[in-house]
Each structure stands twice: as C-alpha cells, then as structure tokens.
Protein backbone atom coordinates (compact mmCIF):
# COMPACT_ATOMS: atom_id res chain seq x y z
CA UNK A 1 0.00 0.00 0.00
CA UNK A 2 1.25 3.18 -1.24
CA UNK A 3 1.47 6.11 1.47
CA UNK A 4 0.30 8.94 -1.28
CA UNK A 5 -2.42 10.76 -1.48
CA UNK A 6 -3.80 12.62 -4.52
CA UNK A 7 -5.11 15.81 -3.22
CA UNK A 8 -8.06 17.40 -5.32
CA UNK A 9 -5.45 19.94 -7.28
CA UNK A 10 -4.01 16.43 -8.33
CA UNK A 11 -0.68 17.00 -6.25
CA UNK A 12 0.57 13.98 -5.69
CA UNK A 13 2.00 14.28 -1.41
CA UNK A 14 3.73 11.75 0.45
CA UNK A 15 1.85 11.73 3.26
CA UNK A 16 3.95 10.00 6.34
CA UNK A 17 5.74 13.30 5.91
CA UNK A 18 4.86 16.70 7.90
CA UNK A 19 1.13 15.01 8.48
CA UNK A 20 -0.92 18.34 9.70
CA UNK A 21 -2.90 16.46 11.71
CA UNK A 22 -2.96 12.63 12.63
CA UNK A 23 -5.31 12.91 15.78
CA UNK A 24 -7.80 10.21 14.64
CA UNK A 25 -10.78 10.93 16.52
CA UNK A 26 -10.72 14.48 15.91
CA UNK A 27 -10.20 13.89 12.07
CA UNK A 28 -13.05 11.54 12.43
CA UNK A 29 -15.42 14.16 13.65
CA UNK A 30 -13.79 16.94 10.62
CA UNK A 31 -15.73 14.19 8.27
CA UNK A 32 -18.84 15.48 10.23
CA UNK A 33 -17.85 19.33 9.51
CA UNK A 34 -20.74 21.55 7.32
CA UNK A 35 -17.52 22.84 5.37
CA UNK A 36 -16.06 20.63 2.11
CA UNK A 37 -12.57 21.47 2.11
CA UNK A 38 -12.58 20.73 5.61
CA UNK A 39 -14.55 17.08 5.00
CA UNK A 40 -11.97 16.63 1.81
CA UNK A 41 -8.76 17.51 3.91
CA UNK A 42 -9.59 15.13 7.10
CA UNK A 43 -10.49 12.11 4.49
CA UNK A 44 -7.49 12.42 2.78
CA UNK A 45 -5.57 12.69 5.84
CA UNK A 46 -7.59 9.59 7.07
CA UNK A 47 -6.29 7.71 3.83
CA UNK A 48 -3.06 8.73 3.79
CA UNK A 49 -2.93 7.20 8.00
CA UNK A 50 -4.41 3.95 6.51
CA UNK A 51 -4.03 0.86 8.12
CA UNK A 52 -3.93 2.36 11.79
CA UNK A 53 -6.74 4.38 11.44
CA UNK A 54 -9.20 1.48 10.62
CA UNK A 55 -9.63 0.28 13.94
CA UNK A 56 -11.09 4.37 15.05
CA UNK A 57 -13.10 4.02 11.92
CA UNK A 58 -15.08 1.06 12.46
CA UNK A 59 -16.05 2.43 15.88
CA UNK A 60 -16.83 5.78 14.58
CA UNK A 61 -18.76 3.88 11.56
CA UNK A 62 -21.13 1.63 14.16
CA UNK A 63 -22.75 4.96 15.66
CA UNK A 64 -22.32 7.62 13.43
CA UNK A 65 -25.04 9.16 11.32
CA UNK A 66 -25.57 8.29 7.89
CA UNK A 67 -23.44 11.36 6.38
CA UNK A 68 -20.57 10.13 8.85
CA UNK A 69 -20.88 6.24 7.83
CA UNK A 70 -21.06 7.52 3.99
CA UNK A 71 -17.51 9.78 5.08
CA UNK A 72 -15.78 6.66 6.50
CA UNK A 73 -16.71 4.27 3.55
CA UNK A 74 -15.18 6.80 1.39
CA UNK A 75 -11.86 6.67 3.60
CA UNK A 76 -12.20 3.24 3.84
CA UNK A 77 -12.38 2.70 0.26
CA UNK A 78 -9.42 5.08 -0.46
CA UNK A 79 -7.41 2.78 2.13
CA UNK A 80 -7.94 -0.58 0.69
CA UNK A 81 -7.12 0.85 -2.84
C-alpha cells in the first residue's frame, strides 16, 4: 500500500511526511464538519494514515449518522485501494 495521497489539485503528497494532523478521533469528527474542504482535507488525511486508522473508523462507523458512515466508507475505500 502506497502512502500517497492525490489531493483534489491532483498534487501527488507523500503523506507519512509533515502530516498536519494525525489525531484520529478528531479527524473523524472533521468528516462530520458543514464545510467541504474541511470534510476533503480530514479524508485524505484519514487515507493517507491507513491501516492504523481502521480500527477508530469502524467504531466511529457503528454509531455515526448516515453522512458520517457515507464519510468513512469513502476513507475506507481510499485505504484498501
């Protein structure tokens, strides 16, 4: 699994490097946020985390609301990829 993330102005970033934020929870609840950069930046920093984020996820996916469980299938998706 590849540790790059394709940001939406197609800039490829490695992203174990300089993360801006890798507090899972908190990204979690950024999926949640009314803004769409903000929703965009905390799944693609939830991708780029992969593997050790998943555990967070799942939890967060059992008793979130349906725009959260849609969020985390996204970042989900973009981690098995």
């Amino acid at each position: 699994m590849s540790n790059q993330v394709i940001s939406q102005f197609n800039k490829i970033d490695d992203c174990t490097d300089d993360l801006p934020y890798n507090d899972i929870p908190s990204l979690i609840m950024q999926l949640n946020n009314a803004n769409r950069l903000t929703r965009t930046q905390a799944r693609e920093v939830l991708t780029c985390i992969g593997e050790k984020a998943i555990p967070d996820l799942v939890t967060a996916l059992a008793n979130g609301s349906a725009h959260l469980r849609w969020q985390i299938i996204k970042v989900l998706e973009g981690i098995c990829e």
